[in-house]
PDB file of N, CA and C in Angstrom:
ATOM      1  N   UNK A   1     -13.221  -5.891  -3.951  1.00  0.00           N
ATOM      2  CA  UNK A   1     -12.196  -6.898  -4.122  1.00  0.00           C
ATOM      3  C   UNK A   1     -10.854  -6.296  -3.721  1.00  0.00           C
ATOM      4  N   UNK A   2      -9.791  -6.987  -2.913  1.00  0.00           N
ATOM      5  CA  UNK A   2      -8.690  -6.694  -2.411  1.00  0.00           C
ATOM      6  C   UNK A   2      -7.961  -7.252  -3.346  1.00  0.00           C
ATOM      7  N   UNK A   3      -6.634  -6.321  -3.296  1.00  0.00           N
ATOM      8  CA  UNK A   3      -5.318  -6.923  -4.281  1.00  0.00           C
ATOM      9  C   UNK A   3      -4.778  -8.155  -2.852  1.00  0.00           C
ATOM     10  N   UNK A   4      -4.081  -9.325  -4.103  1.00  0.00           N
ATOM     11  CA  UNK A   4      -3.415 -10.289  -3.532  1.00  0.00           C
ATOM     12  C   UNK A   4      -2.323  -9.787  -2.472  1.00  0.00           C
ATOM     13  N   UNK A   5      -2.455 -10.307  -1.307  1.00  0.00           N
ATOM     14  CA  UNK A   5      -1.373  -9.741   0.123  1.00  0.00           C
ATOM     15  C   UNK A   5      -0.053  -9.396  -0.240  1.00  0.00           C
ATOM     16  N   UNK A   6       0.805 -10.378  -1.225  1.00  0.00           N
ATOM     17  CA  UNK A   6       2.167 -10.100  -1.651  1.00  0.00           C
ATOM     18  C   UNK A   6       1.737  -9.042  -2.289  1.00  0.00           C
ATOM     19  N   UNK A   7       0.868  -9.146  -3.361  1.00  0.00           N
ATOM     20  CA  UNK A   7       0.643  -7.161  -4.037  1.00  0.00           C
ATOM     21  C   UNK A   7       0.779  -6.569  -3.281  1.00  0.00           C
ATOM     22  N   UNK A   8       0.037  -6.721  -2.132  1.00  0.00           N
ATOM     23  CA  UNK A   8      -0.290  -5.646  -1.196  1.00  0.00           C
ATOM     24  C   UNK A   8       1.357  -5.060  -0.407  1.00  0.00           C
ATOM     25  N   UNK A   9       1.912  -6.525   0.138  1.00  0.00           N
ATOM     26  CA  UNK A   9       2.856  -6.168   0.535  1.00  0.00           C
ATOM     27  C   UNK A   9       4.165  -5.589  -0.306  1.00  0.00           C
ATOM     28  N   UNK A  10       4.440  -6.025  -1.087  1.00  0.00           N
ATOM     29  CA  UNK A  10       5.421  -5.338  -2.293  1.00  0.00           C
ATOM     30  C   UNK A  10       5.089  -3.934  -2.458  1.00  0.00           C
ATOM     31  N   UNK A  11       3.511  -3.121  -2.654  1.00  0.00           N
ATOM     32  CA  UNK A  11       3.605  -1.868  -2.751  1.00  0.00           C
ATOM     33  C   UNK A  11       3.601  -1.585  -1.407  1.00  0.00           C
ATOM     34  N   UNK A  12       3.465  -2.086   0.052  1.00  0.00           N
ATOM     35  CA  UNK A  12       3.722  -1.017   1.184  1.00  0.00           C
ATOM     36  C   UNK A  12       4.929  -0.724   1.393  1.00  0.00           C
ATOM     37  N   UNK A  13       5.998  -2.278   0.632  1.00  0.00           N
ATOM     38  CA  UNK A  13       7.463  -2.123   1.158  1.00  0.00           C
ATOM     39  C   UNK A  13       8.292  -1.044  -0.028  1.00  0.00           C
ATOM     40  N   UNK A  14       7.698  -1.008  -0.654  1.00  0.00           N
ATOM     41  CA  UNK A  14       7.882   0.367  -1.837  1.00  0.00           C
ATOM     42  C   UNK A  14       7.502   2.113  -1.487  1.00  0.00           C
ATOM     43  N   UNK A  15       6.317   2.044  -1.142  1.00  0.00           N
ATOM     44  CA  UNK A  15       6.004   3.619  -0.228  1.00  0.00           C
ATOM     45  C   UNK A  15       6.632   3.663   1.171  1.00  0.00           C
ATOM     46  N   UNK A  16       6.952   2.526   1.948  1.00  0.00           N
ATOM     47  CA  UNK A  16       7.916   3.058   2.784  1.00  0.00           C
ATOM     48  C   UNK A  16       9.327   3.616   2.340  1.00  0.00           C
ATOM     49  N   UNK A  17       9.973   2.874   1.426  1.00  0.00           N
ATOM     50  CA  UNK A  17      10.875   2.858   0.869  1.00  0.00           C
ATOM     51  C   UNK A  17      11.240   4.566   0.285  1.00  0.00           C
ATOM     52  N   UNK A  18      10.052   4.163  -0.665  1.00  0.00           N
ATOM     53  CA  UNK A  18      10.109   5.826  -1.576  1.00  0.00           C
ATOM     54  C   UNK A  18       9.957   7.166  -0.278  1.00  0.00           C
ATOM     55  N   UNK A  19       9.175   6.983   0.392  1.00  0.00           N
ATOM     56  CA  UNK A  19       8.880   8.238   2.174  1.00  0.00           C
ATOM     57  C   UNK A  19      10.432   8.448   2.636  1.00  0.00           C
ATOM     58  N   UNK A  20      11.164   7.181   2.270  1.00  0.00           N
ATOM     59  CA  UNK A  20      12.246   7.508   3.317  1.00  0.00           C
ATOM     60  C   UNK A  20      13.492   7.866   2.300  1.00  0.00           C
ATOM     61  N   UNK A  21      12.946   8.365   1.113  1.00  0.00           N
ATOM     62  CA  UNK A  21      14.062   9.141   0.117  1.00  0.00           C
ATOM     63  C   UNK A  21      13.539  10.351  -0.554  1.00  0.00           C
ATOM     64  N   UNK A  22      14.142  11.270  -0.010  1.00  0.00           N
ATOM     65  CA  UNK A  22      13.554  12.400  -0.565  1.00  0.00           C
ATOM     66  C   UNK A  22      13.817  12.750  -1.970  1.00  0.00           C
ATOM     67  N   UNK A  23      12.866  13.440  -3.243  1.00  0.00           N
ATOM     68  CA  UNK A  23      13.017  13.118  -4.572  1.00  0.00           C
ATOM     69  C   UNK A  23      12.553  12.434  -5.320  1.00  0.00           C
ATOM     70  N   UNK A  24      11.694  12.178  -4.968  1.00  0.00           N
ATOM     71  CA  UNK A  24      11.021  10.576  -5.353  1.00  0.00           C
ATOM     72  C   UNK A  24       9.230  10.826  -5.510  1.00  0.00           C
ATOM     73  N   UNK A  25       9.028  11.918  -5.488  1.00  0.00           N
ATOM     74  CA  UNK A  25       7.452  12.325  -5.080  1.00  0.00           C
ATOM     75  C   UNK A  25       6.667  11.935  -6.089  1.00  0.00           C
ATOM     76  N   UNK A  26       7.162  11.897  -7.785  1.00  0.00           N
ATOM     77  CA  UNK A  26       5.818  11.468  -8.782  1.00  0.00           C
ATOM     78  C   UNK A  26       5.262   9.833  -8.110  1.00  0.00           C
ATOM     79  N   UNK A  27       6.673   9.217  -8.032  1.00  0.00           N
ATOM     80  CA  UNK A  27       6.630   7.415  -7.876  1.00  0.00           C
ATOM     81  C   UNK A  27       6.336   7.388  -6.474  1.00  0.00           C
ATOM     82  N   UNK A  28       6.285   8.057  -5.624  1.00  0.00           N
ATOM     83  CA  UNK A  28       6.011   8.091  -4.511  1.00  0.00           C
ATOM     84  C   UNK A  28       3.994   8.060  -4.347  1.00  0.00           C
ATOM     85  N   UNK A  29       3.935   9.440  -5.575  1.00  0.00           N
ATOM     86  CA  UNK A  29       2.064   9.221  -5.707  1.00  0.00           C
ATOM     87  C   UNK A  29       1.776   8.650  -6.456  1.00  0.00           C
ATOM     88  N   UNK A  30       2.506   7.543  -7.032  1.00  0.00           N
ATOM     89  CA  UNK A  30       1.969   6.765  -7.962  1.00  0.00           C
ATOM     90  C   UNK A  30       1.533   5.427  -7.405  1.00  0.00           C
ATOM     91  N   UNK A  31       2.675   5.049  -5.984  1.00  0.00           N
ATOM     92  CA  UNK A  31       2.291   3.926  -5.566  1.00  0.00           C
ATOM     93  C   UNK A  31       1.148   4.248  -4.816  1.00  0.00           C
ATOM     94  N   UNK A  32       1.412   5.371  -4.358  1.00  0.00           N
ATOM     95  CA  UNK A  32      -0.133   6.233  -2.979  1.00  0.00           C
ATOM     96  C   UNK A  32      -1.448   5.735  -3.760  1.00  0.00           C
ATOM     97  N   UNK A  33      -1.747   6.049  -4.926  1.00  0.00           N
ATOM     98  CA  UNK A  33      -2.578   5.722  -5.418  1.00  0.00           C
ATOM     99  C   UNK A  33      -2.721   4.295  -6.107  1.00  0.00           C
ATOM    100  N   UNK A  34      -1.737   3.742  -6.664  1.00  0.00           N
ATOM    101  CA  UNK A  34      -1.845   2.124  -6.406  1.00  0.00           C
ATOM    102  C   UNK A  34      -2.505   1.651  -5.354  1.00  0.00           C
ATOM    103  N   UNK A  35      -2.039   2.018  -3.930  1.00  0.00           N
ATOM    104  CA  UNK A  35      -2.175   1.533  -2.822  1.00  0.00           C
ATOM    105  C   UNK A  35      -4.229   1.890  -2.774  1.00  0.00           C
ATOM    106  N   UNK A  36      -4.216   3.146  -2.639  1.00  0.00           N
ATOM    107  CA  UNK A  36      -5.506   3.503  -2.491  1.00  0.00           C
ATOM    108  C   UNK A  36      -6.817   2.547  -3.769  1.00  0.00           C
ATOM    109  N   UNK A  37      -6.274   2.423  -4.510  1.00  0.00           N
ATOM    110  CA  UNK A  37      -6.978   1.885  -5.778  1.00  0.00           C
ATOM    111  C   UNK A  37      -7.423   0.138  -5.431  1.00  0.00           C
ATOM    112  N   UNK A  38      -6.008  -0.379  -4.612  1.00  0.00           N
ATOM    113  CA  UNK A  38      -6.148  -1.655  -4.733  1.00  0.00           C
ATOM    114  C   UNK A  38      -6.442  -1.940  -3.273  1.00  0.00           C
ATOM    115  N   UNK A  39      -6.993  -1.193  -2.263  1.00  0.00           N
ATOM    116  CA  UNK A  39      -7.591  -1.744  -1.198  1.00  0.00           C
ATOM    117  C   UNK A  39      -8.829  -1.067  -0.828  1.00  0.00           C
ATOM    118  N   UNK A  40      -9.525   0.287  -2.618  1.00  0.00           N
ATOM    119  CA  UNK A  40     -10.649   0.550  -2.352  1.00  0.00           C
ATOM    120  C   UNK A  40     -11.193   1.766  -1.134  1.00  0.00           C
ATOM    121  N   UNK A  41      -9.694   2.338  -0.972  1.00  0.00           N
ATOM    122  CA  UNK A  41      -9.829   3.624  -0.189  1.00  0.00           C
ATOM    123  C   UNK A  41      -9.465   5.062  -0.953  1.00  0.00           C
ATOM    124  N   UNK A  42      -9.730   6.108  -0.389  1.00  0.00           N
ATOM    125  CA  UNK A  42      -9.110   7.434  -1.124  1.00  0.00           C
ATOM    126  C   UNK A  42      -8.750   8.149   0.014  1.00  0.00           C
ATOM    127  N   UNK A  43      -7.712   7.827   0.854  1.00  0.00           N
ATOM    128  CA  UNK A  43      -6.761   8.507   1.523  1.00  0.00           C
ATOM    129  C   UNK A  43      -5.502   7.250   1.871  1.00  0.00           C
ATOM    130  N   UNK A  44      -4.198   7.588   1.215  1.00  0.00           N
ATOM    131  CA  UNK A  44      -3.339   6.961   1.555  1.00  0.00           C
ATOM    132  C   UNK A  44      -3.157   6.168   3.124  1.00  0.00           C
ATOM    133  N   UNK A  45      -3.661   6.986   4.119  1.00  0.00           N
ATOM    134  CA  UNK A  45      -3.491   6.538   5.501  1.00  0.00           C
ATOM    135  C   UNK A  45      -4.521   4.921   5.906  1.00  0.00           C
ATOM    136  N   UNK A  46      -5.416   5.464   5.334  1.00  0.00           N
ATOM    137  CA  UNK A  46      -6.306   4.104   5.060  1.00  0.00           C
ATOM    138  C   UNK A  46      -6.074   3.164   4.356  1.00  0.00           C
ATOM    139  N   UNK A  47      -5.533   3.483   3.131  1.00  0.00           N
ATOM    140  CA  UNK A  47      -5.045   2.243   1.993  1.00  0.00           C
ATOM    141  C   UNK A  47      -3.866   1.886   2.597  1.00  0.00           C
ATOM    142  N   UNK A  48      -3.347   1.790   3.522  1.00  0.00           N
ATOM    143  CA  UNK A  48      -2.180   1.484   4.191  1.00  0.00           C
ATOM    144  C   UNK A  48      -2.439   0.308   5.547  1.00  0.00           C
ATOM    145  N   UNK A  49      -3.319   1.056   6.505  1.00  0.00           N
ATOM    146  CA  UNK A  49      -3.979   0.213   7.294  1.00  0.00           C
ATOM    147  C   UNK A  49      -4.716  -0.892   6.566  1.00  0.00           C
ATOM    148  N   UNK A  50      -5.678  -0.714   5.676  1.00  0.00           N
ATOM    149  CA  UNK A  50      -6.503  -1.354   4.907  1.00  0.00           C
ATOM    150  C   UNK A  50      -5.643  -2.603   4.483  1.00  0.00           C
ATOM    151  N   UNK A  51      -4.501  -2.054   4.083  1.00  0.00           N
ATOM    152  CA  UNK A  51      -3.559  -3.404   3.227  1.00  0.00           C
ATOM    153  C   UNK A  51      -2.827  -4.005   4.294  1.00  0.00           C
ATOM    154  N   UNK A  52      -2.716  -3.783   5.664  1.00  0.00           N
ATOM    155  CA  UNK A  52      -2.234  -4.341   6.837  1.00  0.00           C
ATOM    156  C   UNK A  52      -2.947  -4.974   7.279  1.00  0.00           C
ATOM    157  N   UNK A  53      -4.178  -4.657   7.116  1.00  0.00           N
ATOM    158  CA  UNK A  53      -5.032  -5.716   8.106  1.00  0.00           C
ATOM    159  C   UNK A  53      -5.388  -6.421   7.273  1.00  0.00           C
ATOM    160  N   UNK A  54      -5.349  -6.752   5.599  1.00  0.00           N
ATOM    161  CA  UNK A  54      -5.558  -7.770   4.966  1.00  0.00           C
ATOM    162  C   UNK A  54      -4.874  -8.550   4.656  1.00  0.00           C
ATOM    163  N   UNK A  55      -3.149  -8.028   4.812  1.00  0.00           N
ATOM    164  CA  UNK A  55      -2.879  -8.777   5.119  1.00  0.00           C
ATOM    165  C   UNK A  55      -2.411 -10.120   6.314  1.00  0.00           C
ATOM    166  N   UNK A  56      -2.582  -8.991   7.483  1.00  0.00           N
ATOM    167  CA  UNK A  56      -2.365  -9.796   8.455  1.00  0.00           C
ATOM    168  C   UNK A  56      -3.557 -10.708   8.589  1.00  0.00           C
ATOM    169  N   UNK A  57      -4.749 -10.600   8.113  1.00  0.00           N
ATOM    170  CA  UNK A  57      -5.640 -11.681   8.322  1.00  0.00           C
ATOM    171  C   UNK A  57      -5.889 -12.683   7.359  1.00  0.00           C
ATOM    172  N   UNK A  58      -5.213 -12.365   5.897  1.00  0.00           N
ATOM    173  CA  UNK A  58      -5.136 -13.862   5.278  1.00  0.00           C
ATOM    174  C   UNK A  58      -3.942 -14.835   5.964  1.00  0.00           C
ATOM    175  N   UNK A  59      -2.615 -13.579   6.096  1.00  0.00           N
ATOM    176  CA  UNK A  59      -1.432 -15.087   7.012  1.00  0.00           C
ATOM    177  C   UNK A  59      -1.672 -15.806   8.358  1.00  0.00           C
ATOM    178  N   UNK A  60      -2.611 -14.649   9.124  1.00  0.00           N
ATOM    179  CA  UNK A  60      -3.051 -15.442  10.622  1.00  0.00           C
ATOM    180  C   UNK A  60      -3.923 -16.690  10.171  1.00  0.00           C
ATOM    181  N   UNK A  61      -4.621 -17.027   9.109  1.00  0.00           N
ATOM    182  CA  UNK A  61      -5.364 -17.984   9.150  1.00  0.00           C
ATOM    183  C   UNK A  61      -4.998 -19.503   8.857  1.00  0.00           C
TER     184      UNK A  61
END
């Protein structure tokens, strides 16, 4: 089961966010693993793609 797309999207626009401030590393692996948890992967790079392409394919439809 996938988290809802706005979930999805709210935590990618948050780990970009947190990447692009240095200092930030607990909340930074906290969303990493949000992310990984709620699209069912265990490497951030995947739970990232994973939540891109779900969401781009519930709005394309």
């Amino acid at each position: 089961m996938m988290a809802h797309p706005d979930t999805l999207r709210k935590l990618l626009d948050r780990y970009e966010a947190l990447r692009a401030r240095p200092g930030h590393q607990q909340e930074l692996d906290d969303v990493s693993y949000t992310l990984c948890v709620s699209t069912g992967t265990r490497d951030i790079r995947d739970a990232i793609r994973a939540a891109r392409a779900h969401i781009a394919d519930v709005y394309a439809a």
